[in-house]
N, C-alpha and C. Protein backbone atom coordinates (compact mmCIF):
# COMPACT_ATOMS: atom_id res chain seq x y z
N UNK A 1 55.83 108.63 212.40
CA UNK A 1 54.75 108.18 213.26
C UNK A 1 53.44 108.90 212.89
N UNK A 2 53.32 110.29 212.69
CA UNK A 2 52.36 111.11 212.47
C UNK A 2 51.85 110.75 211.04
N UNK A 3 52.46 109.80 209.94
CA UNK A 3 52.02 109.52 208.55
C UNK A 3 51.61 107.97 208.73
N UNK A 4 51.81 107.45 209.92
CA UNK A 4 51.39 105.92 210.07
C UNK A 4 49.84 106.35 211.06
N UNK A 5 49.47 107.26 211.51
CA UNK A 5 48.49 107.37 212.53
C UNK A 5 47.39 107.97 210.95
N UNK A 6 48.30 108.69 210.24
CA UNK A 6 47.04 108.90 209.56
C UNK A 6 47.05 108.51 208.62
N UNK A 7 47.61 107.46 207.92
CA UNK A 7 47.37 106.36 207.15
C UNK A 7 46.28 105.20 207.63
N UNK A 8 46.43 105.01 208.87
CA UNK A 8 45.66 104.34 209.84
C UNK A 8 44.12 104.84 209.61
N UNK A 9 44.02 106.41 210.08
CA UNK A 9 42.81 106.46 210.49
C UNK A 9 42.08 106.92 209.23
N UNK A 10 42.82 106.64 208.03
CA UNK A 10 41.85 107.02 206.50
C UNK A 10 41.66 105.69 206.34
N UNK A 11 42.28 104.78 206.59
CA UNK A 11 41.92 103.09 206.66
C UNK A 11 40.55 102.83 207.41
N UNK A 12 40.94 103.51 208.25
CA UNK A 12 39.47 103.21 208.93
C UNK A 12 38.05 103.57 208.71
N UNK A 13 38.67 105.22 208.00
CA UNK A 13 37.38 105.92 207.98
C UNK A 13 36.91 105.16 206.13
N UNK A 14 37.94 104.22 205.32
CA UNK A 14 37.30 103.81 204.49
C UNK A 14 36.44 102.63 204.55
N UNK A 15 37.32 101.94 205.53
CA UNK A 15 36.59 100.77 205.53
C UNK A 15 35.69 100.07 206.57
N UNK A 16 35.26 101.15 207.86
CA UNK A 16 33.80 100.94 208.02
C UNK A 16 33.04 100.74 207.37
N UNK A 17 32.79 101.81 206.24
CA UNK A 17 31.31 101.77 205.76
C UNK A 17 31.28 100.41 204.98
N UNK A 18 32.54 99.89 204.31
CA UNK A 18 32.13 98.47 203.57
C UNK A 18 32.01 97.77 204.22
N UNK A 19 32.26 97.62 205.87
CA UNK A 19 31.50 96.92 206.72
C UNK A 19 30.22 96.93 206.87
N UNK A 20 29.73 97.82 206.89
CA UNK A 20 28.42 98.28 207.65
C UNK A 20 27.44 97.25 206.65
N UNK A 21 27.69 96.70 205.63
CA UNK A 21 27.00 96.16 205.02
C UNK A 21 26.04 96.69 203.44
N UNK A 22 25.25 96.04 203.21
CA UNK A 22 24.36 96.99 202.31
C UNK A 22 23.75 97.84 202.14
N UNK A 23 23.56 99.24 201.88
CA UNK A 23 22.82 100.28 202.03
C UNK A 23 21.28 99.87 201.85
N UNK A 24 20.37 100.37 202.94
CA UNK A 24 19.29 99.82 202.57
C UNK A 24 18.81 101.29 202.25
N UNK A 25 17.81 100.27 201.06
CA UNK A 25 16.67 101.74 200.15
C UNK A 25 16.16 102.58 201.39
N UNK A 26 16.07 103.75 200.46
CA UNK A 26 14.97 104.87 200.74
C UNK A 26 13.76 104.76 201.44
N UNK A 27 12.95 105.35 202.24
CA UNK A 27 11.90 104.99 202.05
C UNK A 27 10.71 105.36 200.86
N UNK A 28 12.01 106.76 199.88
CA UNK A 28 11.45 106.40 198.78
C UNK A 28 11.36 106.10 197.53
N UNK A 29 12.57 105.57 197.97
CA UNK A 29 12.81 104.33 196.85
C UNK A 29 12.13 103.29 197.34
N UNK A 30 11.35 102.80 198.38
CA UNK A 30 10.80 101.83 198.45
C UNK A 30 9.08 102.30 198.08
N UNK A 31 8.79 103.39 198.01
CA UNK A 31 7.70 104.33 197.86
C UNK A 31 7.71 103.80 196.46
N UNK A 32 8.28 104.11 195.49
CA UNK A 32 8.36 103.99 194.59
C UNK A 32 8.35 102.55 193.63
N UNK A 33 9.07 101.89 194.12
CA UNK A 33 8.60 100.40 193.58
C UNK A 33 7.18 99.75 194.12
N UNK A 34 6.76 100.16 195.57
CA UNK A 34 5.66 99.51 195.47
C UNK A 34 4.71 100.07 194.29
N UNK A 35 4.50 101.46 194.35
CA UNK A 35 3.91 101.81 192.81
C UNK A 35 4.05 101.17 192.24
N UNK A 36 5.16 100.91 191.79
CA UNK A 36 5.47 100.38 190.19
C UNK A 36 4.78 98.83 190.50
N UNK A 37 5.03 98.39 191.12
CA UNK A 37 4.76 96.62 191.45
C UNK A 37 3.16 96.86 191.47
N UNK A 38 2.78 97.45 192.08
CA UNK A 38 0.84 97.16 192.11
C UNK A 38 0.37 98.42 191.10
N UNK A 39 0.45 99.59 190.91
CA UNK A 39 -0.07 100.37 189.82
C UNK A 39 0.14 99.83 188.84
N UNK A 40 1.94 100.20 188.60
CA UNK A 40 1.78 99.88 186.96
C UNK A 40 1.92 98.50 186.19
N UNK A 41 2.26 97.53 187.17
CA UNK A 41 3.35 96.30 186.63
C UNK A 41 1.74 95.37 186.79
N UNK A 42 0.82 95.77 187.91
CA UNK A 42 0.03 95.18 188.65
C UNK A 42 0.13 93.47 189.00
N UNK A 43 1.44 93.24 189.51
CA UNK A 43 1.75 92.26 189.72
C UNK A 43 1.29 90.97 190.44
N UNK A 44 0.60 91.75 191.50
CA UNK A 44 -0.37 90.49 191.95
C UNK A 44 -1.40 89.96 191.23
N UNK A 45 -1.83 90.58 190.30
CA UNK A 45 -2.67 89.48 189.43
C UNK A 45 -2.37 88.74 188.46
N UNK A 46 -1.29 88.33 188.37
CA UNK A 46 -0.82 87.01 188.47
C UNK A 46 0.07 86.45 189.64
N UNK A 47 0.90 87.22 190.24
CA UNK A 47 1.48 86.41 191.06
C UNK A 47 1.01 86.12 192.63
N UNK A 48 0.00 86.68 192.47
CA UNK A 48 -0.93 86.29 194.26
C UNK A 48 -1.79 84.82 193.93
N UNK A 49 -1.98 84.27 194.66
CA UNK A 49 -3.48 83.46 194.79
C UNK A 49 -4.37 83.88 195.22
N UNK A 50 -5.98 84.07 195.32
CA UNK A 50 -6.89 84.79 195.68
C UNK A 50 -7.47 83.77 196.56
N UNK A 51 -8.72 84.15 197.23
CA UNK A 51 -9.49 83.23 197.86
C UNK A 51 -11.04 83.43 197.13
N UNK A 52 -12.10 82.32 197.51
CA UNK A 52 -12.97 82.31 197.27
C UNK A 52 -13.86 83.88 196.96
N UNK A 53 -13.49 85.04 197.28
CA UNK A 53 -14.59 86.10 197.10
C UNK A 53 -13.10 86.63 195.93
N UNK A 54 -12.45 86.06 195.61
CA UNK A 54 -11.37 86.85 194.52
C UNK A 54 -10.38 87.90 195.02
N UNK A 55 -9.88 88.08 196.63
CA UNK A 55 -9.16 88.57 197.67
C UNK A 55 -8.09 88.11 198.06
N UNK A 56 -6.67 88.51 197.62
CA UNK A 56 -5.75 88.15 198.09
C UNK A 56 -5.69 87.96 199.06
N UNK A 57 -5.14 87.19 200.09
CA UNK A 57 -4.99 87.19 201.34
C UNK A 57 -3.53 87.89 201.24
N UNK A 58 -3.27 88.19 202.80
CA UNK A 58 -1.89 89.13 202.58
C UNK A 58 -0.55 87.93 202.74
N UNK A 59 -1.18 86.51 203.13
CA UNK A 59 -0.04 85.56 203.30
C UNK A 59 0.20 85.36 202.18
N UNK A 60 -0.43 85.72 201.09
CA UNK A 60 -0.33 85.17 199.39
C UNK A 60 0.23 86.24 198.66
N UNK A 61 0.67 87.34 199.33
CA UNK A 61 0.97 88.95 198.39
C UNK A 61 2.22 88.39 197.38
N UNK A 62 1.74 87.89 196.20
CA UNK A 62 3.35 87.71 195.71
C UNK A 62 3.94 86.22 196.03
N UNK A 63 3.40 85.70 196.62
CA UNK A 63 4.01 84.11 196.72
C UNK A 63 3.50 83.10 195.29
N UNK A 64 3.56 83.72 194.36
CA UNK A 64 3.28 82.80 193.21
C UNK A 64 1.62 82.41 193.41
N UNK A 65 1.67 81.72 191.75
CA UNK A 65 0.01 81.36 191.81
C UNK A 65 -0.02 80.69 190.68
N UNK A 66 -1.24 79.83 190.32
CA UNK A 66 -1.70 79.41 188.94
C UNK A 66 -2.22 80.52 188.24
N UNK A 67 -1.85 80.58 186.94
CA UNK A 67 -2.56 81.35 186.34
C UNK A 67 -4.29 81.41 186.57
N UNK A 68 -4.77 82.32 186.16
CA UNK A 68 -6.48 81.93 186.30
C UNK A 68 -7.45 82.34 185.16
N UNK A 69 -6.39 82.22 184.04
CA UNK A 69 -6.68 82.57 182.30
C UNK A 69 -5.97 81.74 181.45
N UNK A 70 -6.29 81.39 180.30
CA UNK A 70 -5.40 80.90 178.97
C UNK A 70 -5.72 81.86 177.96
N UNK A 71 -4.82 81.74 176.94
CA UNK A 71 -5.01 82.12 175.42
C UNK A 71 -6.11 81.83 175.10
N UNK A 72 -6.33 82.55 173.89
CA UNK A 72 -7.65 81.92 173.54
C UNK A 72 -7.01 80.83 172.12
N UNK A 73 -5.44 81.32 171.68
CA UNK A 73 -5.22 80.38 170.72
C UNK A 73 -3.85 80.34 171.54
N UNK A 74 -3.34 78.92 170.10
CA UNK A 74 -2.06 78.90 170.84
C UNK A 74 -1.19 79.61 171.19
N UNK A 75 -0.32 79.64 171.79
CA UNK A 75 1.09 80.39 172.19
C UNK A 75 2.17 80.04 172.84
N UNK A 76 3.11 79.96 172.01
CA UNK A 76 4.28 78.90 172.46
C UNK A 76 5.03 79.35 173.98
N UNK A 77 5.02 78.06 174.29
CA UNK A 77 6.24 77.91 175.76
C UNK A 77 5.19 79.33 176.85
N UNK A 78 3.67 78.92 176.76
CA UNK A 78 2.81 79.95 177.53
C UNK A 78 3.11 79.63 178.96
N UNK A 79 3.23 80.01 180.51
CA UNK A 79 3.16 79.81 181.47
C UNK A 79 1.73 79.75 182.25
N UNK A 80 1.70 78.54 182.59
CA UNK A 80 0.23 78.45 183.37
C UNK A 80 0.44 78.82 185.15
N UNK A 81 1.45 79.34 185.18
CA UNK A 81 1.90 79.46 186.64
C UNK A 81 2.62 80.85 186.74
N UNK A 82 2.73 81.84 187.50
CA UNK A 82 3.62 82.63 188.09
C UNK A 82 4.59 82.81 189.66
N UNK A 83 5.53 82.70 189.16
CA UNK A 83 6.15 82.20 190.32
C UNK A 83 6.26 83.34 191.75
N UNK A 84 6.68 82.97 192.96
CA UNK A 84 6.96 83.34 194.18
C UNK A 84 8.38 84.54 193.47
N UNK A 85 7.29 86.36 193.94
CA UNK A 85 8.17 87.30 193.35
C UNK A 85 8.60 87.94 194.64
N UNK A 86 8.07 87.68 195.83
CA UNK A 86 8.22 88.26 197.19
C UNK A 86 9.91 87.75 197.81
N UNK A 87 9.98 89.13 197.96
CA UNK A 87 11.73 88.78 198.34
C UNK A 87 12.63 88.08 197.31
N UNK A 88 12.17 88.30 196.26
CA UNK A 88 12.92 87.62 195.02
C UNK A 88 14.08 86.68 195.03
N UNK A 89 13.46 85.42 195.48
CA UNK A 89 13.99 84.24 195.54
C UNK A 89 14.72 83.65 194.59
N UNK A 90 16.21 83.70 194.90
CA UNK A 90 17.23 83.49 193.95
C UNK A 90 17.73 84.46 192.96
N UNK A 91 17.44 85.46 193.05
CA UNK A 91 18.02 86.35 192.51
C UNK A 91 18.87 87.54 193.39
N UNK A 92 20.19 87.75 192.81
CA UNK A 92 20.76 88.49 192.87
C UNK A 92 20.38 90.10 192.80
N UNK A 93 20.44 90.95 193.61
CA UNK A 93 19.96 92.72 192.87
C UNK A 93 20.53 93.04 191.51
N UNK A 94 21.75 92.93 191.28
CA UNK A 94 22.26 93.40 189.93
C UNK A 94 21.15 92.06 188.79
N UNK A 95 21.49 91.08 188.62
CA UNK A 95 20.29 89.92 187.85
C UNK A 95 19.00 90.89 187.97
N UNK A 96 18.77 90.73 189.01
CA UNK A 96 17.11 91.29 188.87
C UNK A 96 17.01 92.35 188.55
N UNK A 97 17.99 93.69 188.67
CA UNK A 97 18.06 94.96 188.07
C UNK A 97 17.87 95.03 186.45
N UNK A 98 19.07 93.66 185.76
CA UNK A 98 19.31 93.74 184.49
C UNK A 98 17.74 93.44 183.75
N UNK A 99 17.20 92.10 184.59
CA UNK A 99 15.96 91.93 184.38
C UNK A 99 14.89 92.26 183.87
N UNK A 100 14.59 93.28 184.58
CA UNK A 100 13.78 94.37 184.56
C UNK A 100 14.06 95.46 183.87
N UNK A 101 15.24 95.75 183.47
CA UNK A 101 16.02 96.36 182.33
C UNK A 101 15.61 95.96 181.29
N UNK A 102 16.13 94.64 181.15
CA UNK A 102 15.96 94.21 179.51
C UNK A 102 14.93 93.17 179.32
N UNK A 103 14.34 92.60 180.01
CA UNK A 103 13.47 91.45 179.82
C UNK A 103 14.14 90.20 179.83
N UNK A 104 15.65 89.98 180.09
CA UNK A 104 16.14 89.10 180.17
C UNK A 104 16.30 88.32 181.51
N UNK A 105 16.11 86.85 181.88
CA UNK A 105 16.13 86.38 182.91
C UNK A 105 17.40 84.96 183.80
N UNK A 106 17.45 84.72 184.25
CA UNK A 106 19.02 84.29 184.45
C UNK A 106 19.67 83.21 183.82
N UNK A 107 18.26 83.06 182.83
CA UNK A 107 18.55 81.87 182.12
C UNK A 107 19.06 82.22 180.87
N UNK A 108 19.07 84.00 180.41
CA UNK A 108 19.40 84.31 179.58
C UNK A 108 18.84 83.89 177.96
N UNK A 109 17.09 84.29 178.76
CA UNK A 109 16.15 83.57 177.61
C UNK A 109 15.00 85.24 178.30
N UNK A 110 14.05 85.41 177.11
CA UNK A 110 13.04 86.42 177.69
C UNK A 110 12.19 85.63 178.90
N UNK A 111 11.46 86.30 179.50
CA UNK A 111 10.14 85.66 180.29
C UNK A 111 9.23 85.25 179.66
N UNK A 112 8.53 83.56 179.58
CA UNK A 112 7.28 83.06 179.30
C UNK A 112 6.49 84.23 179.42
N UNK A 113 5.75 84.01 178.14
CA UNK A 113 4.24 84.50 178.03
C UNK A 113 3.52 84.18 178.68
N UNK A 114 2.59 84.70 179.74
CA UNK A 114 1.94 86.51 179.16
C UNK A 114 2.66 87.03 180.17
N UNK A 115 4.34 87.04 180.84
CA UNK A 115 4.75 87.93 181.22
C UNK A 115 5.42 88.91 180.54
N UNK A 116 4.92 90.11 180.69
CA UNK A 116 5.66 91.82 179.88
C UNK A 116 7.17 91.21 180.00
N UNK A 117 7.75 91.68 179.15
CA UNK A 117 9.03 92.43 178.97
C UNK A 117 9.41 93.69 179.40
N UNK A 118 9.44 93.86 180.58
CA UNK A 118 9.50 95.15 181.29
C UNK A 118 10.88 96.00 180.82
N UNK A 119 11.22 97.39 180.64
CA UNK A 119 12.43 98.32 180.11
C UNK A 119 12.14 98.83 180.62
N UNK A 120 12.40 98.85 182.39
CA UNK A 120 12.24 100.15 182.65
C UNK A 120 13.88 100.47 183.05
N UNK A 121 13.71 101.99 183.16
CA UNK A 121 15.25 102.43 183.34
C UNK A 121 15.66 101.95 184.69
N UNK A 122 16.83 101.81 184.81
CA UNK A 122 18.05 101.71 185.99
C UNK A 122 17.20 102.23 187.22
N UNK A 123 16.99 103.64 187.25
CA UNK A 123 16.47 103.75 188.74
C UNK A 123 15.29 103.61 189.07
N UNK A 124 14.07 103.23 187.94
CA UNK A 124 12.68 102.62 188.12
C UNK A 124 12.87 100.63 188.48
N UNK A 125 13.90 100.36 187.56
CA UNK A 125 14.51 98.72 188.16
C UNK A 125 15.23 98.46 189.45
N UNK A 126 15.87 99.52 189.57
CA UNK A 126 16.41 99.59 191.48
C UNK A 126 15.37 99.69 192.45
N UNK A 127 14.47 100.46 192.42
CA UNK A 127 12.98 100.60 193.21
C UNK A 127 12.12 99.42 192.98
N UNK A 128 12.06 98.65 191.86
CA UNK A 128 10.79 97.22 191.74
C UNK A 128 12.08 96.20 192.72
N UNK A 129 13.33 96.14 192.61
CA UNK A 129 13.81 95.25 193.54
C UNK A 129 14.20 95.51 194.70
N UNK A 130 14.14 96.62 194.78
CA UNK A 130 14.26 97.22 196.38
C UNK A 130 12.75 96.64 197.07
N UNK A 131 12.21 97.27 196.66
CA UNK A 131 10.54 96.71 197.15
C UNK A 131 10.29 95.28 197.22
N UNK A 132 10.56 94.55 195.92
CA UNK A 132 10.37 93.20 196.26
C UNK A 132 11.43 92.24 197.14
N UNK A 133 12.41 92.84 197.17
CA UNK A 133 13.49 92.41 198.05
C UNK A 133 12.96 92.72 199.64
N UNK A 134 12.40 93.65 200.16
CA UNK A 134 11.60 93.80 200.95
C UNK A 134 10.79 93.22 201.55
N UNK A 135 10.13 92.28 200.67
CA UNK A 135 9.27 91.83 201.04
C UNK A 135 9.25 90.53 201.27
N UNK A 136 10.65 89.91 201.78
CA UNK A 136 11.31 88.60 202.08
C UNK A 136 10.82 88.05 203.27
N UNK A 137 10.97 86.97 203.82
CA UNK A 137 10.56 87.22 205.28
C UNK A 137 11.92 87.46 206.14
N UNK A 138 11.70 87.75 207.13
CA UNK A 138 12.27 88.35 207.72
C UNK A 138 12.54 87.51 208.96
């Protein structure tokens, strides 16, 4: 009886926590990707829309946009659009981790030009999707 009570209660004490759901980020790990997303990646300029004085509005932070530049020559398979990166729509965390890892995207093709090929390491790619995962609505 005394090896069934505590067989029991290591059952339990394991498998709360995979209840409890997903660990949510840091606040600074979320510190940290917003950096990366507006310092270094500076992502809203392409993926915001601006308004007339050239001002994101905050309903636009990241909801995709037209580009508002071309090449000056050609460049194959160029994107005139950047898509909706807020709360990263349709992507998985591990996808979007690898992503941002390797430049590879779920199509298992690089990202259209003029988007970077971003390498950043594992725990700088956990922080850009922690943050943009964040920023889903809610």
């Amino acid at each position: 009886m005394k090896k069934l009570f505590c067989c029991v209660g290591l059952f339990a004490l394991l498998a709360v926590p995979a209840l409890a759901g997903p660990k949510k980020p840091s606040a600074a790990t979320l510190a940290r990707g917003k950096y990366l997303v507006e310092g270094i990646g500076m992502c809203s300029d392409c993926h915001s829309a601006r308004n007339q004085k050239g001002e994101v509005p905050q309903d636009q932070y990241l909801k995709g946009s037209a580009l508002g530049f071309k090449p000056v020559g050609p460049v194959p398979n160029w994107a005139d659009t950047a898509v909706d990166i807020a709360g990263l729509p349709g992507w998985d965390d591990d996808a979007a981790v690898k992503y941002f890892m390797t430049g590879i995207g779920l199509n298992n093709l690089p990202a259209r030009p003029p988007m970077p090929q971003y390498r950043f390491n594992r725990e700088d790619a956990q922080a850009v999707v922690a943050y943009l995962k964040s920023l889903a609505p809610k």
